[in-house]
Each structure stands twice: as C-alpha cells, then as structure tokens.
PDB file of N, CA and C in Angstrom:
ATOM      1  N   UNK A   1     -15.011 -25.793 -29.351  1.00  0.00           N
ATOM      2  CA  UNK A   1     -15.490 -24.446 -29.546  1.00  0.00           C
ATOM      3  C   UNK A   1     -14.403 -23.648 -30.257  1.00  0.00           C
ATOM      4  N   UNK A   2     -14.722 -23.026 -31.575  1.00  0.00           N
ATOM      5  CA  UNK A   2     -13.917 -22.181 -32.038  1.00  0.00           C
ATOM      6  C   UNK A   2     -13.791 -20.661 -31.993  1.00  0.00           C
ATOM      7  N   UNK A   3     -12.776 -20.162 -31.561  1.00  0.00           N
ATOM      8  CA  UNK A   3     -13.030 -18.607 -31.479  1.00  0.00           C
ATOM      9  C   UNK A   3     -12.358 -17.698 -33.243  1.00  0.00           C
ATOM     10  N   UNK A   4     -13.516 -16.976 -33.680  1.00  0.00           N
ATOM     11  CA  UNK A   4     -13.585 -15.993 -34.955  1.00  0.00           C
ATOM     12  C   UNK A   4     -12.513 -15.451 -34.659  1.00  0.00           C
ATOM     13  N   UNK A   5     -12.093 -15.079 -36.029  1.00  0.00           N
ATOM     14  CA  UNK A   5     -10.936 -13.875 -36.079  1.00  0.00           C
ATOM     15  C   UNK A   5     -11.508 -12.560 -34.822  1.00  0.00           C
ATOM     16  N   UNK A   6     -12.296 -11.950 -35.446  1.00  0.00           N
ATOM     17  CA  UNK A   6     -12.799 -10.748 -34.931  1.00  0.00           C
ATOM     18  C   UNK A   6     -12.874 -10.971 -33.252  1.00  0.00           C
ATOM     19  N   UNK A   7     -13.533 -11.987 -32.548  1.00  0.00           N
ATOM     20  CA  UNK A   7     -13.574 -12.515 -31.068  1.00  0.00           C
ATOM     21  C   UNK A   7     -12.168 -12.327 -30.657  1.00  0.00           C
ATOM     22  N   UNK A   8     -11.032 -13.015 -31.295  1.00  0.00           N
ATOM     23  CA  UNK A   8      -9.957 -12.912 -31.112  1.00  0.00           C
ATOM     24  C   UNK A   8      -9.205 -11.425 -31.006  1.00  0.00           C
ATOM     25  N   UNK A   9      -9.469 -11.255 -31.858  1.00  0.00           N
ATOM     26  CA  UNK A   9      -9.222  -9.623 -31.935  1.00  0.00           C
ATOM     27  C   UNK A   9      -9.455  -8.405 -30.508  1.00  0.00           C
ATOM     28  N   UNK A  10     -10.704  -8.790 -30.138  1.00  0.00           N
ATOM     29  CA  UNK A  10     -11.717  -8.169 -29.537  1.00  0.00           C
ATOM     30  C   UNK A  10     -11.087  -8.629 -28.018  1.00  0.00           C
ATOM     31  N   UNK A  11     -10.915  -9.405 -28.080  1.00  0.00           N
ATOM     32  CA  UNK A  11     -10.053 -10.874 -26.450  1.00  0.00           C
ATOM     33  C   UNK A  11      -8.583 -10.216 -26.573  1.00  0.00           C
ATOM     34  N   UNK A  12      -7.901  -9.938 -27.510  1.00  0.00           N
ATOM     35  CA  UNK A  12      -6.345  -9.444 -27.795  1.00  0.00           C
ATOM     36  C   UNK A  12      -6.622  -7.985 -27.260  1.00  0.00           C
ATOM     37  N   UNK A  13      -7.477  -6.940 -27.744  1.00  0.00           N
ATOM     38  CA  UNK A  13      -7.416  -5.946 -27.905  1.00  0.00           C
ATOM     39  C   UNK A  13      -7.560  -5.256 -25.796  1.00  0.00           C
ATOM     40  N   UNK A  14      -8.869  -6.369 -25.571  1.00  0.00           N
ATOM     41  CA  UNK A  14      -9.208  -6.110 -24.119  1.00  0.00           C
ATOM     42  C   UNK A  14      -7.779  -6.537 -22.939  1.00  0.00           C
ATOM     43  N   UNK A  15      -7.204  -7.666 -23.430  1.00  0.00           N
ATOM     44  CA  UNK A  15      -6.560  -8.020 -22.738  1.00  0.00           C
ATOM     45  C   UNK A  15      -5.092  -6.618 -22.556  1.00  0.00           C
ATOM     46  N   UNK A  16      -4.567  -6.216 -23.906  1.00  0.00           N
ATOM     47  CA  UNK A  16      -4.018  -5.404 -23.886  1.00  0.00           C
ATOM     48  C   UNK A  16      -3.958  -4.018 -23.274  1.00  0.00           C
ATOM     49  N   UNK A  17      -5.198  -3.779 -23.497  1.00  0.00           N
ATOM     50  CA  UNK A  17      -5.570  -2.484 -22.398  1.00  0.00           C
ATOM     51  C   UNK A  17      -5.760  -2.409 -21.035  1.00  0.00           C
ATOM     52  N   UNK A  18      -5.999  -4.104 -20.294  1.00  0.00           N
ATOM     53  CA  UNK A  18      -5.916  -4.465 -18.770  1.00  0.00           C
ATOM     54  C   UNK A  18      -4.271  -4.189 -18.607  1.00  0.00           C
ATOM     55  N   UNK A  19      -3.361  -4.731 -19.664  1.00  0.00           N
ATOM     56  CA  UNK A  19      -2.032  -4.403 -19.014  1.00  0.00           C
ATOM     57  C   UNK A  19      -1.642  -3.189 -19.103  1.00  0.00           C
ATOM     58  N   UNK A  20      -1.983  -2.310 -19.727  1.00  0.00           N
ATOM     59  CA  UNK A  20      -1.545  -0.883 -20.015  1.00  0.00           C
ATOM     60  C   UNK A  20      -2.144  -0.529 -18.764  1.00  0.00           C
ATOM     61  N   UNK A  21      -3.345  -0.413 -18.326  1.00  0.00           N
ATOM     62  CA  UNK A  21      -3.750  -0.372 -16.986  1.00  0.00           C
ATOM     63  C   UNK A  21      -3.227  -0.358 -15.911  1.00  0.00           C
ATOM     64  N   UNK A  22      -2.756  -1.964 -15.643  1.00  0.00           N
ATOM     65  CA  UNK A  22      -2.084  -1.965 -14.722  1.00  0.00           C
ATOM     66  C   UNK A  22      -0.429  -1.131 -14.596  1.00  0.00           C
ATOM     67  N   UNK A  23      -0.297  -1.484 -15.790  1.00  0.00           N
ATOM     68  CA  UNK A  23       1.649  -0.839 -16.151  1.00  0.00           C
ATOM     69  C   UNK A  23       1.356   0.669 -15.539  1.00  0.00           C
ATOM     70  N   UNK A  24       0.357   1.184 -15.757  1.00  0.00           N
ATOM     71  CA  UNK A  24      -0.258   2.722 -15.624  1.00  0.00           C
ATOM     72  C   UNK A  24      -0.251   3.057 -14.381  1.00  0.00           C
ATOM     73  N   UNK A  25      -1.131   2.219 -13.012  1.00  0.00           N
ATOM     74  CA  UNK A  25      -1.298   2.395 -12.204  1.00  0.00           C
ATOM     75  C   UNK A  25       0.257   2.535 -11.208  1.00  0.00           C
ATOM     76  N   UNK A  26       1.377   2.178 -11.305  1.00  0.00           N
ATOM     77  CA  UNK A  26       2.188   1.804 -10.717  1.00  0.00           C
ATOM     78  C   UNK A  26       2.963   3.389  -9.781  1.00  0.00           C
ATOM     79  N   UNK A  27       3.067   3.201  -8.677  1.00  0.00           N
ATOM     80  CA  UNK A  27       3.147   4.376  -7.608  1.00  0.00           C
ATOM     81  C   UNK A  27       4.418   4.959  -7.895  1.00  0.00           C
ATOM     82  N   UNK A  28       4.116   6.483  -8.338  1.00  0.00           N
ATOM     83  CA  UNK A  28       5.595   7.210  -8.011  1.00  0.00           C
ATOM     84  C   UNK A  28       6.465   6.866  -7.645  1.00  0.00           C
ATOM     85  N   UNK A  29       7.631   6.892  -7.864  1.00  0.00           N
ATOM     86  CA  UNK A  29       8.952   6.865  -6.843  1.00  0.00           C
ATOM     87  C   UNK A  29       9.759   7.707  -6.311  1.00  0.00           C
ATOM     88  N   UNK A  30       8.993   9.132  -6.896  1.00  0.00           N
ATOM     89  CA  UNK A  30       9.402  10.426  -5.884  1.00  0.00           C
ATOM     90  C   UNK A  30       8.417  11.628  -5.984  1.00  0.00           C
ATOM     91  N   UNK A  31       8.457  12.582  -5.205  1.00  0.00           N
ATOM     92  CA  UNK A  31       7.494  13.502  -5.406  1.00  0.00           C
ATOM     93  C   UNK A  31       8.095  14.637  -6.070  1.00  0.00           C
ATOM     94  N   UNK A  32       7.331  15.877  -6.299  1.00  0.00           N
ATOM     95  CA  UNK A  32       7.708  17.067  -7.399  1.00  0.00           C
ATOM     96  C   UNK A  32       9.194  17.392  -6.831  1.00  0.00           C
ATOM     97  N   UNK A  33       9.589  17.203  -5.452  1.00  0.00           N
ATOM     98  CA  UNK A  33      10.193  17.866  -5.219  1.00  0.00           C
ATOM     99  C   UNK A  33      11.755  16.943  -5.220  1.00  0.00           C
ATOM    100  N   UNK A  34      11.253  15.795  -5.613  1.00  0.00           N
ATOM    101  CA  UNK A  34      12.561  14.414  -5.913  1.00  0.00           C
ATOM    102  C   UNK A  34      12.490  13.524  -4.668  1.00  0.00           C
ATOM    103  N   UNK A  35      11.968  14.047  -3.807  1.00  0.00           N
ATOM    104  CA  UNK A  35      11.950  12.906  -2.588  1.00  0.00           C
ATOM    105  C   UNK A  35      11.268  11.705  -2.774  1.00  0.00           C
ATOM    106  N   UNK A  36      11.885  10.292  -1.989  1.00  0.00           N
ATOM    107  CA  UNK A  36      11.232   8.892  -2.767  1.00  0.00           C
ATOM    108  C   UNK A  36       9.754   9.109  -1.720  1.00  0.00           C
ATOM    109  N   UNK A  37       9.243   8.364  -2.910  1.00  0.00           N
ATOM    110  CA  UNK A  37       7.564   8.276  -2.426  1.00  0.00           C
ATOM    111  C   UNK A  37       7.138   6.566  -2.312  1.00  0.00           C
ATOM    112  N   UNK A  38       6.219   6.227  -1.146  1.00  0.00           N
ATOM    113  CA  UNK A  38       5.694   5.075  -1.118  1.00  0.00           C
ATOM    114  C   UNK A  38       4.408   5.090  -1.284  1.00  0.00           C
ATOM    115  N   UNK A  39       3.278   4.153  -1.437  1.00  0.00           N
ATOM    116  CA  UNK A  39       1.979   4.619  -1.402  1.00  0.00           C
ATOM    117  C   UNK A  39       1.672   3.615  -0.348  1.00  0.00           C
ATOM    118  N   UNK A  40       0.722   3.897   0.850  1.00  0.00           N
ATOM    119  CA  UNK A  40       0.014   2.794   1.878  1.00  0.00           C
ATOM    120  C   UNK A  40      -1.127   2.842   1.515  1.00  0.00           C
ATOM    121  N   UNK A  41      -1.810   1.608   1.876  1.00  0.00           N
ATOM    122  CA  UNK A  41      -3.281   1.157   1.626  1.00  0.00           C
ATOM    123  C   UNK A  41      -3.688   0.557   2.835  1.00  0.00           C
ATOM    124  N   UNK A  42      -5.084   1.254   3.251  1.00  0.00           N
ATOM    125  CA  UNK A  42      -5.372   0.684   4.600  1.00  0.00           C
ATOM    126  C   UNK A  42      -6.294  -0.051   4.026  1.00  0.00           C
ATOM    127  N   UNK A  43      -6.129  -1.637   3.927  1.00  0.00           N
ATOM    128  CA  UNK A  43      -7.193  -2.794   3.383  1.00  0.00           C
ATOM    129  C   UNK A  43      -8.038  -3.470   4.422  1.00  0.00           C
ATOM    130  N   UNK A  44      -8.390  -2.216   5.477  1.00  0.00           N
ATOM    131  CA  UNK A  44      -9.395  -3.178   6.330  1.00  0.00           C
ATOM    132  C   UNK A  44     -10.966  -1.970   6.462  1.00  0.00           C
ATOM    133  N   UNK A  45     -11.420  -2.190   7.233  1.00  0.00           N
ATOM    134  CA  UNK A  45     -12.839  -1.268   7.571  1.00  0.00           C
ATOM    135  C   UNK A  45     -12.652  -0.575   8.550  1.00  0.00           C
ATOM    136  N   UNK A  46     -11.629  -0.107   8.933  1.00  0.00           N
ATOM    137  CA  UNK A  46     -11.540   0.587  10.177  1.00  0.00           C
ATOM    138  C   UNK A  46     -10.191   1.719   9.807  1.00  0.00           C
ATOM    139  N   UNK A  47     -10.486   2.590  10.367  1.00  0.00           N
ATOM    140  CA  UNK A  47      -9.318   4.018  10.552  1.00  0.00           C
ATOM    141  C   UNK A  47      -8.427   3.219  11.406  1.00  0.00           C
ATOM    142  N   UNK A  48      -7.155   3.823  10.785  1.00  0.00           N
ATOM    143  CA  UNK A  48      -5.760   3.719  11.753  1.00  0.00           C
ATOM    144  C   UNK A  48      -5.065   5.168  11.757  1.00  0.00           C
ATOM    145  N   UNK A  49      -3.641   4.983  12.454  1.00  0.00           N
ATOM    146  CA  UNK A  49      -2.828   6.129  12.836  1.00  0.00           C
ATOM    147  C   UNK A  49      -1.596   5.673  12.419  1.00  0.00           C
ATOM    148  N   UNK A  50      -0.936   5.212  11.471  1.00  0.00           N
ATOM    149  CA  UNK A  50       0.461   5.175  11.055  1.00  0.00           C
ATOM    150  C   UNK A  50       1.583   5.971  10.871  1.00  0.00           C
ATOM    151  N   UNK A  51       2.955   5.613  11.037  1.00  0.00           N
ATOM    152  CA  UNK A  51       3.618   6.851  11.260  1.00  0.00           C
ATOM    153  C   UNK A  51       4.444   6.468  10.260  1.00  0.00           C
ATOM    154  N   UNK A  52       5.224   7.191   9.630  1.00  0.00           N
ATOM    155  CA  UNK A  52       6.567   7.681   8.862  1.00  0.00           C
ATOM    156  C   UNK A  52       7.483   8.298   8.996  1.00  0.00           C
ATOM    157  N   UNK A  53       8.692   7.535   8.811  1.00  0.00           N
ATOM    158  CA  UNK A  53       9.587   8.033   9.176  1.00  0.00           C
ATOM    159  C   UNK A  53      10.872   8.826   7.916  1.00  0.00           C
ATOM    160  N   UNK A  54      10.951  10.505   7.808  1.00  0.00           N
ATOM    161  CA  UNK A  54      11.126  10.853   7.339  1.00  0.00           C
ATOM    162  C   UNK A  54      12.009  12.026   7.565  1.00  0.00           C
ATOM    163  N   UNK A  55      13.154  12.170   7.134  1.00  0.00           N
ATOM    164  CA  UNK A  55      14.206  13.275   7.451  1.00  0.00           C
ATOM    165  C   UNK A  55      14.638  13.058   9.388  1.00  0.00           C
ATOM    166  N   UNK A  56      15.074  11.787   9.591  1.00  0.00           N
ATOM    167  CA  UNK A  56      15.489  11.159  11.013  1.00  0.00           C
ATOM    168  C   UNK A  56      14.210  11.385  12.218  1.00  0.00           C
ATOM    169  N   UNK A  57      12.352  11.451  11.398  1.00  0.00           N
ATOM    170  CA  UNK A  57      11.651  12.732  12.321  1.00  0.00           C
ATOM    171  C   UNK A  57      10.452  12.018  11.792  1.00  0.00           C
ATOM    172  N   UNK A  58       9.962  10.983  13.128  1.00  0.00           N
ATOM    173  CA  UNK A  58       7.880   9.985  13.012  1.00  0.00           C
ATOM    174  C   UNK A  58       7.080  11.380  12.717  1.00  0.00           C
ATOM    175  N   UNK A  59       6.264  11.212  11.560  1.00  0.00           N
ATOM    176  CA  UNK A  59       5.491  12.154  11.265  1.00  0.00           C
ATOM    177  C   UNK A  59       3.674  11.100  11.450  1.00  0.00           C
ATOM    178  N   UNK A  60       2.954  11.180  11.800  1.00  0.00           N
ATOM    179  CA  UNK A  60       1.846  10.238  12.087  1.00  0.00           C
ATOM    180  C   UNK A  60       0.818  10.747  10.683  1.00  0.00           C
ATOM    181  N   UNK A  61       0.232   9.858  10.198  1.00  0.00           N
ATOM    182  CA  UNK A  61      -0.543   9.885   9.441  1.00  0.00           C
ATOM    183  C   UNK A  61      -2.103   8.866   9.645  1.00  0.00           C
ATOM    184  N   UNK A  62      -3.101   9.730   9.384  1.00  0.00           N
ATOM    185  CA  UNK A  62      -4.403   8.776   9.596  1.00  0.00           C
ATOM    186  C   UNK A  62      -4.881   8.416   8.341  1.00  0.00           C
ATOM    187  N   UNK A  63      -5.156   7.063   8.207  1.00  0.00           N
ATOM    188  CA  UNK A  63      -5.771   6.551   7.253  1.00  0.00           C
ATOM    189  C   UNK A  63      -7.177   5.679   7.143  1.00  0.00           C
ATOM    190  N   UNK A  64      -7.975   6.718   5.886  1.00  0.00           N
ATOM    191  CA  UNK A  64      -9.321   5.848   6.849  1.00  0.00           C
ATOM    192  C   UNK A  64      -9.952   4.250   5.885  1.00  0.00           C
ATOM    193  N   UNK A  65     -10.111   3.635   6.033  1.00  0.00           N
ATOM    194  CA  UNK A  65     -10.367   2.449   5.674  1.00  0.00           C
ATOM    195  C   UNK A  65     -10.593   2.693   4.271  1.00  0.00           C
ATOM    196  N   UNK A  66     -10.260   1.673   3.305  1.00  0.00           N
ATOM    197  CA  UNK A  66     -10.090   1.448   2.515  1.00  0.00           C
ATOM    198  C   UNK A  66      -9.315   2.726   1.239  1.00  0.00           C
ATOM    199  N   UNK A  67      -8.627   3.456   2.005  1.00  0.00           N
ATOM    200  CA  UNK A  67      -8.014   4.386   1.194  1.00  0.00           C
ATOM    201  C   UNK A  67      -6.762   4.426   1.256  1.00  0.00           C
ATOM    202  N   UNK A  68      -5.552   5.575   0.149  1.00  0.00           N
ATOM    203  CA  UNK A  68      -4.695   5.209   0.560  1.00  0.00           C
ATOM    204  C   UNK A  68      -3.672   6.375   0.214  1.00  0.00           C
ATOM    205  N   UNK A  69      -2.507   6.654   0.789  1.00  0.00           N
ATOM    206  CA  UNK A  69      -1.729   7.782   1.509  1.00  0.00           C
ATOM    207  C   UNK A  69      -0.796   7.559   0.507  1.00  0.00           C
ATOM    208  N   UNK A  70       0.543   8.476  -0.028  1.00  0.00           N
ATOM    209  CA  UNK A  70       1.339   8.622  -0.688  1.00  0.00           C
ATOM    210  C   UNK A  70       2.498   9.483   0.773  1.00  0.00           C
ATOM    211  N   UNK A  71       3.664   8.258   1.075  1.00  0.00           N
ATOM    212  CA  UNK A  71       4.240   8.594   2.194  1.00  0.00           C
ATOM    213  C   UNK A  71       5.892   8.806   1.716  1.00  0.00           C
ATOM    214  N   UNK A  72       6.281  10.093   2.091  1.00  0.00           N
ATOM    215  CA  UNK A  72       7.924  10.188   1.739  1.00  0.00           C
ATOM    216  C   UNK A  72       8.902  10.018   2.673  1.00  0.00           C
ATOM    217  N   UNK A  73       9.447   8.570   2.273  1.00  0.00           N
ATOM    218  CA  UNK A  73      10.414   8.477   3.829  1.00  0.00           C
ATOM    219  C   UNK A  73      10.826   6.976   4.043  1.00  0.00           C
ATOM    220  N   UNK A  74      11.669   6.251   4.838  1.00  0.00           N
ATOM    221  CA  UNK A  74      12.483   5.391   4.418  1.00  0.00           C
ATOM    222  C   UNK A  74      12.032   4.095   5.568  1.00  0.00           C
ATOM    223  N   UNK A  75      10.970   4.433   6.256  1.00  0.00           N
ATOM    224  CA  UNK A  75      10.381   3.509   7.153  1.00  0.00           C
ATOM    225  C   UNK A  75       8.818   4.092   7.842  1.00  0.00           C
ATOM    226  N   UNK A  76       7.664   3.030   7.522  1.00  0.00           N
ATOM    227  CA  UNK A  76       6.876   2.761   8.316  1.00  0.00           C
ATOM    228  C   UNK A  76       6.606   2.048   9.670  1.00  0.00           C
ATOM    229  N   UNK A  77       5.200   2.597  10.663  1.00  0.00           N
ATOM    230  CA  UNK A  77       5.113   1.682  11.513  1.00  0.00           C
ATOM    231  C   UNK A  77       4.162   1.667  11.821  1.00  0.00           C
ATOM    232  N   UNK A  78       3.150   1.570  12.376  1.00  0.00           N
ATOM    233  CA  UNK A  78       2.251   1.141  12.957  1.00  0.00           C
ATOM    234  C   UNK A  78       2.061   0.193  14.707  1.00  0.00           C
ATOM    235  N   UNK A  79       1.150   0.774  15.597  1.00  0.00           N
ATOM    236  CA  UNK A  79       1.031   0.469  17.350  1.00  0.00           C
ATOM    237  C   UNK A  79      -0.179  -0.196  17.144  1.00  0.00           C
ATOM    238  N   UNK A  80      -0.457  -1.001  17.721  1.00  0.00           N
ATOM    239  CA  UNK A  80      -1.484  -1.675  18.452  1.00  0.00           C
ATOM    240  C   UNK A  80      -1.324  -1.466  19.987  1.00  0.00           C
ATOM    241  N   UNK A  81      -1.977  -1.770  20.797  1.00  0.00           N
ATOM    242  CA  UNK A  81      -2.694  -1.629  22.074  1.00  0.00           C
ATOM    243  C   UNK A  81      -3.170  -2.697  22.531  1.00  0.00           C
ATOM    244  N   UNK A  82      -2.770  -3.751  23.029  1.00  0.00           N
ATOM    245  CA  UNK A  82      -3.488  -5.132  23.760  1.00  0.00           C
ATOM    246  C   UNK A  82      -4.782  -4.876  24.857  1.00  0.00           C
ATOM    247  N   UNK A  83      -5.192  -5.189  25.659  1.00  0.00           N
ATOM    248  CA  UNK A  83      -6.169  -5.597  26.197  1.00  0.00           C
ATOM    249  C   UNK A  83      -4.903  -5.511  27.497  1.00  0.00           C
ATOM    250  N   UNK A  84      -3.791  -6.008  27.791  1.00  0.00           N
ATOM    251  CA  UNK A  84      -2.867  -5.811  28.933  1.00  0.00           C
ATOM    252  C   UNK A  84      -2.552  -4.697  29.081  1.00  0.00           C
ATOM    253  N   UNK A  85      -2.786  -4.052  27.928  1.00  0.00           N
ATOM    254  CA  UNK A  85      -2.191  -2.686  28.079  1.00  0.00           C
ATOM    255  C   UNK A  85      -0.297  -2.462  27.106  1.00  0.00           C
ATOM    256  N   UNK A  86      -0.420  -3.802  26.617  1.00  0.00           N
ATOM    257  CA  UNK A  86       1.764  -3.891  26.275  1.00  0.00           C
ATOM    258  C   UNK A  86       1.185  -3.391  24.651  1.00  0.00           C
ATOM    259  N   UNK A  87       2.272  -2.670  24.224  1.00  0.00           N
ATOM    260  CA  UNK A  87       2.145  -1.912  23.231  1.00  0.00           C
ATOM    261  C   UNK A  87       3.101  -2.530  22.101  1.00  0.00           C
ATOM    262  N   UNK A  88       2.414  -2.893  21.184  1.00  0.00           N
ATOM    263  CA  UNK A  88       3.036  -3.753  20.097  1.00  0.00           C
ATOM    264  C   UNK A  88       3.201  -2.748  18.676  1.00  0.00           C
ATOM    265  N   UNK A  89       4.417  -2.751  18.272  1.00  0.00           N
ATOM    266  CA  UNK A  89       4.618  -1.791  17.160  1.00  0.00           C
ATOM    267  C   UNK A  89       5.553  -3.028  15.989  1.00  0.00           C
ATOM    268  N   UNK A  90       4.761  -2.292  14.993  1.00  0.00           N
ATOM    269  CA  UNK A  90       5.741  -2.993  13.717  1.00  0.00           C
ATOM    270  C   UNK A  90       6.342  -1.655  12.779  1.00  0.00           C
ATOM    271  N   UNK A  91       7.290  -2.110  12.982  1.00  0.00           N
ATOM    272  CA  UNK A  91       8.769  -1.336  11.784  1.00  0.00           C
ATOM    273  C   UNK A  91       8.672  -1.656  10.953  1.00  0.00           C
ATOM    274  N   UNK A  92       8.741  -0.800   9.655  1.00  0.00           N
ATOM    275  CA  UNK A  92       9.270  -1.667   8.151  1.00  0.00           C
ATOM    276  C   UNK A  92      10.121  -0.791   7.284  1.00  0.00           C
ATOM    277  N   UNK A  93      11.308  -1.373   7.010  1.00  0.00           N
ATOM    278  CA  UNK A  93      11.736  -0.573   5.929  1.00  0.00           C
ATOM    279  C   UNK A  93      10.564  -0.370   4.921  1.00  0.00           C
ATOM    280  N   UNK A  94      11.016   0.665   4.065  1.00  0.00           N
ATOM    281  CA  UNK A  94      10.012   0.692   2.871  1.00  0.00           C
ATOM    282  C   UNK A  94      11.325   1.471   1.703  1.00  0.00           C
ATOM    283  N   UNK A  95      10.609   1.138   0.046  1.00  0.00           N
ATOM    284  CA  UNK A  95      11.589   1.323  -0.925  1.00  0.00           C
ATOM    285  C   UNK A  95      10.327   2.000  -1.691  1.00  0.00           C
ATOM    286  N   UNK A  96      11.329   3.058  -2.417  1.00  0.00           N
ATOM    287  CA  UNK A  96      10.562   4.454  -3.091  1.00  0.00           C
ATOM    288  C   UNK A  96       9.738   3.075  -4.128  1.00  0.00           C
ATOM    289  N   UNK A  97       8.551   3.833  -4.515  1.00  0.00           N
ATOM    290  CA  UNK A  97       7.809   3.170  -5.755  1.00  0.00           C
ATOM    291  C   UNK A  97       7.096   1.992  -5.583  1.00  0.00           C
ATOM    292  N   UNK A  98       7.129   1.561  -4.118  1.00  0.00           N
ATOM    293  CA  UNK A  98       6.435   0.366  -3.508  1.00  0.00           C
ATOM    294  C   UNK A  98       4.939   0.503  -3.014  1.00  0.00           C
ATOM    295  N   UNK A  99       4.186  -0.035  -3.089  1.00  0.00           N
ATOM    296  CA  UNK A  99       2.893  -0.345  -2.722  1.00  0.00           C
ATOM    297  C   UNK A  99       3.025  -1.217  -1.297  1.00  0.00           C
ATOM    298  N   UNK A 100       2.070  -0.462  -0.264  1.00  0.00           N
ATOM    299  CA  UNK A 100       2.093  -1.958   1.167  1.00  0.00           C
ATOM    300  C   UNK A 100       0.875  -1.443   1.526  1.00  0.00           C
ATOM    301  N   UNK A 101       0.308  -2.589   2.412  1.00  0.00           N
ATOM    302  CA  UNK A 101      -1.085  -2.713   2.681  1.00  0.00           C
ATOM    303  C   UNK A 101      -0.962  -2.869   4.745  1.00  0.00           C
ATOM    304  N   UNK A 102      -2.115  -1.513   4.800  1.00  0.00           N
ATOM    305  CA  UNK A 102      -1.851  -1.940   6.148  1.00  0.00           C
ATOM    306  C   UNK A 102      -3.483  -3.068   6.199  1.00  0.00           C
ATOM    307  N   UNK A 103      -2.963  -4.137   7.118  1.00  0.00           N
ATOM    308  CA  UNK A 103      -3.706  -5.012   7.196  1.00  0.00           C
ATOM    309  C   UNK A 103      -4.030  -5.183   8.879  1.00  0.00           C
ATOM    310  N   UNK A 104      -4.841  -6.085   8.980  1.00  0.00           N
ATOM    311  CA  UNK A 104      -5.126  -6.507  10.655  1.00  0.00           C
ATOM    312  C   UNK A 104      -4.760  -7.828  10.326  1.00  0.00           C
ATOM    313  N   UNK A 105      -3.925  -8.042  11.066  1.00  0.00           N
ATOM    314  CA  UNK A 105      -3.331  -9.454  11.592  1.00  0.00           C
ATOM    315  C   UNK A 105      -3.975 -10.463  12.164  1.00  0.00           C
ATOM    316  N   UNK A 106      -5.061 -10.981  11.757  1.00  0.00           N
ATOM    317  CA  UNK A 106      -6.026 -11.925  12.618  1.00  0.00           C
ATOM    318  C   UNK A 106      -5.452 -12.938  13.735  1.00  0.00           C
ATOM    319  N   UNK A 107      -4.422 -13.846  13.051  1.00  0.00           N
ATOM    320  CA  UNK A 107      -3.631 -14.669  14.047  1.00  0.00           C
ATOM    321  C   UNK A 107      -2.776 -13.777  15.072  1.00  0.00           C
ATOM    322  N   UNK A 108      -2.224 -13.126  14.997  1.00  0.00           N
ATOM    323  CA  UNK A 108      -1.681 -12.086  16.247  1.00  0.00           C
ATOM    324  C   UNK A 108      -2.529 -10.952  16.921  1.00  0.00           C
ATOM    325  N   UNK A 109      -3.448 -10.530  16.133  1.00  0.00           N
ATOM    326  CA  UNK A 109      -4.094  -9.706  16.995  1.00  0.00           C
ATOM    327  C   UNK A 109      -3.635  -8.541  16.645  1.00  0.00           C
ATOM    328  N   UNK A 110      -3.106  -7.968  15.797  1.00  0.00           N
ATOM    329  CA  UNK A 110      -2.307  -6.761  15.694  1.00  0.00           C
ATOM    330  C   UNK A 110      -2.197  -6.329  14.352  1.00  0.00           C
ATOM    331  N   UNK A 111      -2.462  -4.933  14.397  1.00  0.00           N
ATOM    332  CA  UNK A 111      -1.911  -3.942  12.922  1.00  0.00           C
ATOM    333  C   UNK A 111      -0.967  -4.729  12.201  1.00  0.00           C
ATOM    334  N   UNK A 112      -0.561  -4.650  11.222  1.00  0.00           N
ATOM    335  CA  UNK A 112       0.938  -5.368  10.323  1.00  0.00           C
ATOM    336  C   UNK A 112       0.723  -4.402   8.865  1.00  0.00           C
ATOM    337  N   UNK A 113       1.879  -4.816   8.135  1.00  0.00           N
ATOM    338  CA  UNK A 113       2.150  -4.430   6.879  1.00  0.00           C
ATOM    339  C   UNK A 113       1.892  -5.424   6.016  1.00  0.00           C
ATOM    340  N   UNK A 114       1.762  -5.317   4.724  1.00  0.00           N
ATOM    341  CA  UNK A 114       1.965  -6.024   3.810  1.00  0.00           C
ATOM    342  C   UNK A 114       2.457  -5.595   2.337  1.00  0.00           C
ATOM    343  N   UNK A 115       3.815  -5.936   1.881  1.00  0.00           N
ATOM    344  CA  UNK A 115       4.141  -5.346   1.190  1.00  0.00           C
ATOM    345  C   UNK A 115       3.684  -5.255  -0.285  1.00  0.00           C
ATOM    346  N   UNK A 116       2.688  -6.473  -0.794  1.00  0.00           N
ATOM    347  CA  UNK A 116       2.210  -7.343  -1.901  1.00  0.00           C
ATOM    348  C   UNK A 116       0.840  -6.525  -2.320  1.00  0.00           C
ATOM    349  N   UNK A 117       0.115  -5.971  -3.050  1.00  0.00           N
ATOM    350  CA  UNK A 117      -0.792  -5.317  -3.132  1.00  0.00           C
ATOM    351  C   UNK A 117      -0.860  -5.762  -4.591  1.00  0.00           C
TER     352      UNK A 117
END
C-alpha cells in the first residue's frame, strides 16, 4: 500500500498538531502570585477529600470524580477508613508542574496517588 504525497502531508500535518497539543496542555508550575502549583486528578467515579500541604498548614480539598484541582504546596495526602475502623493515610511529596492521579487502590483497598497521568 502506497501513501500520496498529499495523505502524507495531511498524516504529518495531524500528527503535528497532536504534539503541540499535548506540549500545550502541560500544568503550571506556579500561580499569578509565583507560588509552585501541582494539578490532581481524581481518576475514579467517586468524590474524595484530599489534603495539601501548604505554608507548614493541611488545607483539605474535595474532588469530585473525574475532575481536577490545581494545588499550591509541597505535599499531598489522602485517608481511607477500613471496615476496623484503622485509618490509613498516604503522603506524597509533590514537585511544582507535576500532574498525579488520585486513584483507588484495588489490591490494598485504599485511596493512593499516582504520579504518571
């Protein structure tokens, strides 16, 4: 199968504008006011309550499923709640201009991060 000049063209031209796209989309790394910025993504079907940690001071933020928060501050976390009642929290550093995904942890049972989006 041979591809035409013009096809080619048309395949070059599309492909080019998916990367400008993406190059485009890529999250702040500070806000108006210079402070570093992260963006979270809650990638499941359900609302959570995540917190940030910002100026030595957990500020809680709700996020409702499938949307996503622009957070200033140098660590996330996120609680789960067992069925025993023991309260499971995950810490994460986080770095200005990063994308993370809050996810549900199927094999543990629990909220988590993911930094890969």
């Amino acid at each position: 199968m041979r591809i035409h000049r013009p096809a080619k063209l048309v395949l070059f031209c599309a492909l080019a504008t998916l990367v400008l796209r993406i190059h485009a989309q890529q999250p702040p790394k500070s806000d108006r006011a210079g402070n570093p910025v992260s963006i979270v993504y809650n990638d499941t079907t359900t609302s959570a309550t995540i917190e940030f940690k910002t100026n030595n001071d957990w500020q809680q933020l709700k996020l409702d499923a499938g949307k996503d928060a622009t957070v200033a501050g140098d660590r996330i976390r996120v609680a789960t709640t067992r069925e025993d009642k023991a309260v499971i929290t995950v810490d994460l550093p986080i770095q200005a201009g990063k994308k993370y995904q809050l996810i549900w942890n199927t094999q543990a049972n629990i909220w988590d991060f993911s930094s890969s989006l």
